[in-house]
C-alpha atoms as a PDB file:
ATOM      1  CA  UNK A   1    -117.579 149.433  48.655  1.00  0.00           C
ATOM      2  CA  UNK A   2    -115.587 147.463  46.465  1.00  0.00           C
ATOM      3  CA  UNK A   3    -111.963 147.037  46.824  1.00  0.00           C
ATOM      4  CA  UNK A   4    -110.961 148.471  43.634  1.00  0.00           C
ATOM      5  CA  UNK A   5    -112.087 152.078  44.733  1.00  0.00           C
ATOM      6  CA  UNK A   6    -110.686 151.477  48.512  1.00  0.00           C
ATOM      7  CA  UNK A   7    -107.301 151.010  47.085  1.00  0.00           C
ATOM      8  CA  UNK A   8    -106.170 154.435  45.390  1.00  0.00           C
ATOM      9  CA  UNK A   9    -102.538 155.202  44.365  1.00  0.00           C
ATOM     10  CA  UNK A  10    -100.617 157.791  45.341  1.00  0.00           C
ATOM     11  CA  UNK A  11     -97.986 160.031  42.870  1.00  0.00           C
ATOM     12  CA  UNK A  12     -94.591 160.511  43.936  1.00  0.00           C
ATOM     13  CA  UNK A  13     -95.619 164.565  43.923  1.00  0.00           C
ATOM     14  CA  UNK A  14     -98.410 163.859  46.237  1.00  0.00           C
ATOM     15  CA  UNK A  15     -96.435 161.872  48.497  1.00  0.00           C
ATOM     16  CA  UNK A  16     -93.840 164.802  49.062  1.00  0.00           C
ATOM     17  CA  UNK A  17     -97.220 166.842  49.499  1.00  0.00           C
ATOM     18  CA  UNK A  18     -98.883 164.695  52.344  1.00  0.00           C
ATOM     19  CA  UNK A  19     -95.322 164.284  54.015  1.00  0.00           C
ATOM     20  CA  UNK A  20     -94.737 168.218  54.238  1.00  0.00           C
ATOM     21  CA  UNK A  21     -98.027 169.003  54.590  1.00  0.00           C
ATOM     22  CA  UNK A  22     -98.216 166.704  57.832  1.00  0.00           C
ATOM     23  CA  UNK A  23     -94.900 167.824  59.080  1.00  0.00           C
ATOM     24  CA  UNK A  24     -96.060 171.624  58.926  1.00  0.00           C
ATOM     25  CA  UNK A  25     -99.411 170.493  60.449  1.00  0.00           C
ATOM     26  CA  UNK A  26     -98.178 168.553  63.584  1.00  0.00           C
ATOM     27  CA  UNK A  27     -95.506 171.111  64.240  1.00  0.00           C
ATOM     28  CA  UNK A  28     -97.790 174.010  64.063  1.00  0.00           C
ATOM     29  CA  UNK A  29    -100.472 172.223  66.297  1.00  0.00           C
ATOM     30  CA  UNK A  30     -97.931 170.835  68.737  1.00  0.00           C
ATOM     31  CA  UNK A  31     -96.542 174.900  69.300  1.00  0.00           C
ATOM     32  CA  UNK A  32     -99.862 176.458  69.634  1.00  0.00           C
ATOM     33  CA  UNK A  33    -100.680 173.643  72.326  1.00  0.00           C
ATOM     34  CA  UNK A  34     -98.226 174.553  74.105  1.00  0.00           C
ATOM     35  CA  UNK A  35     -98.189 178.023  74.104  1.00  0.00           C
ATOM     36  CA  UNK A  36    -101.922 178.220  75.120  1.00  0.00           C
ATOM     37  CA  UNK A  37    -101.297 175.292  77.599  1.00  0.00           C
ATOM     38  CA  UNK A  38     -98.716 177.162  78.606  1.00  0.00           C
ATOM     39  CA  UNK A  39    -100.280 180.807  79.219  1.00  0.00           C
ATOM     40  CA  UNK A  40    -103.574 178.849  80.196  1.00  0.00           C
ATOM     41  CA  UNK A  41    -101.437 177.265  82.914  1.00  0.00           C
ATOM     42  CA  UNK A  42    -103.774 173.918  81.777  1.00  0.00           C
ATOM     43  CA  UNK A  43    -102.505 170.555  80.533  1.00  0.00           C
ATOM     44  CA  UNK A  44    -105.714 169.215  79.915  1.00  0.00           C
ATOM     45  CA  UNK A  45    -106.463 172.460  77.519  1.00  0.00           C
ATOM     46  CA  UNK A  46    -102.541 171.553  76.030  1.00  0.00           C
ATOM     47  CA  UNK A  47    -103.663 168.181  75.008  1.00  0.00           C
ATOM     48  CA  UNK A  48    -106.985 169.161  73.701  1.00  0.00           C
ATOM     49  CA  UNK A  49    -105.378 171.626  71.295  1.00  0.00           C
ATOM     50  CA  UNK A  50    -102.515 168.714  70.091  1.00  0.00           C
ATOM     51  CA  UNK A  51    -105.150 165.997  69.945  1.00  0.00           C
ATOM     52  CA  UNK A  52    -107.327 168.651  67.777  1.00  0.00           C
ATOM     53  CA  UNK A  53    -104.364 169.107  65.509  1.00  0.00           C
ATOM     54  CA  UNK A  54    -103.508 165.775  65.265  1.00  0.00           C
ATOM     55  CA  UNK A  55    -106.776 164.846  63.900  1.00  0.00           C
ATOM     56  CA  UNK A  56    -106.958 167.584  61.689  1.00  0.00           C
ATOM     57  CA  UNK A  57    -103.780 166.368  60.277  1.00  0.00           C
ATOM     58  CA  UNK A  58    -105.033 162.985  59.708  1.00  0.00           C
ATOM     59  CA  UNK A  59    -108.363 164.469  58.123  1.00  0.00           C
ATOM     60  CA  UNK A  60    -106.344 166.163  55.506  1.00  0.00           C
ATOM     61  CA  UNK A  61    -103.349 163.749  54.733  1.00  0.00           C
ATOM     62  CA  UNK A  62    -104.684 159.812  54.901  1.00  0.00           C
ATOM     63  CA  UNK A  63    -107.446 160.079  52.849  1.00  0.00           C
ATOM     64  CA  UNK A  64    -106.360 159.907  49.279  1.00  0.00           C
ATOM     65  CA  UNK A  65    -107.655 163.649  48.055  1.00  0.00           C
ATOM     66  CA  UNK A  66    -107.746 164.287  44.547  1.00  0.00           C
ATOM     67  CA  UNK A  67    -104.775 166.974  45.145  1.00  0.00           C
ATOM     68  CA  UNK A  68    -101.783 163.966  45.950  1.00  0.00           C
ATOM     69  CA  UNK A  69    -103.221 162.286  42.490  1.00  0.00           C
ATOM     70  CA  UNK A  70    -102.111 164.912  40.046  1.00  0.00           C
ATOM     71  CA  UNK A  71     -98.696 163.874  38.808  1.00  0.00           C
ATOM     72  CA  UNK A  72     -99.944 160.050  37.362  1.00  0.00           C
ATOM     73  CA  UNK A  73     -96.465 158.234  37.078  1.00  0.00           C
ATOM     74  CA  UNK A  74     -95.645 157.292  33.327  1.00  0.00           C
ATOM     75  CA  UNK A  75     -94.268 153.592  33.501  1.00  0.00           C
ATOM     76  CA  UNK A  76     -91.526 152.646  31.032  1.00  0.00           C
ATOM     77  CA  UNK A  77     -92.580 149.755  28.451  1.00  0.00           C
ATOM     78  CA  UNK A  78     -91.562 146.158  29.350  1.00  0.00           C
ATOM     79  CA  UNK A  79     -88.329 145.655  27.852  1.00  0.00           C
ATOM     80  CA  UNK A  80     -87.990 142.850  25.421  1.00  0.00           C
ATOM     81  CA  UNK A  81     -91.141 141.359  25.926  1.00  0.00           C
ATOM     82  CA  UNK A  82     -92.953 138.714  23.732  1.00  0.00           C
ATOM     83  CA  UNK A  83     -95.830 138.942  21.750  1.00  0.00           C
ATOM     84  CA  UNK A  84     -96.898 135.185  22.503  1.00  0.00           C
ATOM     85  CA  UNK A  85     -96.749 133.887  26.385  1.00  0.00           C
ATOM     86  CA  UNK A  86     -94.986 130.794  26.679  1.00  0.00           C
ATOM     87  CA  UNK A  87     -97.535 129.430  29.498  1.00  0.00           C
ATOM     88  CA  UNK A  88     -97.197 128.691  33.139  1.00  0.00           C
ATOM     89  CA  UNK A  89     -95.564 125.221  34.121  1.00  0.00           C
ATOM     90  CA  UNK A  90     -95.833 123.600  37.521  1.00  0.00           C
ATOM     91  CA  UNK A  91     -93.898 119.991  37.787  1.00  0.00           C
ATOM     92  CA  UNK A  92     -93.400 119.933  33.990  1.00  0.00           C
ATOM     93  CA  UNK A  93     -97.259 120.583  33.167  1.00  0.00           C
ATOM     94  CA  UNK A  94     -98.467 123.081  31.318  1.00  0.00           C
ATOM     95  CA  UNK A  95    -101.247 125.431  33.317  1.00  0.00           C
ATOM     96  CA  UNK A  96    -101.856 127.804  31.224  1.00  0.00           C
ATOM     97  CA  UNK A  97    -100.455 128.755  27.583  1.00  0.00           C
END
């Protein structure tokens, strides 16, 4: 894959998505582990559940889904910039003008 489609940005909007969204996730996982570890009377069941939920929540957050790309953020214009560049200089040469 190239890098250019490996690297995908992220809206402001989306970000408060994937943060909730994970919050809500974990939370809910983490209580029904331990409810059903819990009544189960089974730690290893407990853990299962969490782990389950964990990855579920990592499924559905990381991955940069279409749905946390919907509010594109609308950059303000350079102020005063210049038409021309004046170059790059590196010990009083000119690299590139």
């Amino acid at each position: 894959m190239y890098r250019a489609q490996l690297i995908q940005i992220l809206d402001f909007e989306g970000q408060r998505l994937a943060e909730w969204l994970s919050t809500a996730l974990l939370a809910t996982s983490g209580a029904i582990a331990f409810i059903v570890g819990y009544v189960k009377e089974d730690i290893k069941l407990a853990l299962r559940f969490g782990l389950a939920g964990s990855a579920l929540t990592l499924l559905l957050v990381v991955p940069p889904w279409g749905i946390f790309k919907r509010h594109p953020v609308k950059w303000l214009p350079i102020a005063g910039k210049e038409s021309h560049s004046q170059g790059i200089f590196v010990d009083g040469k000119l690299l590139q003008g």
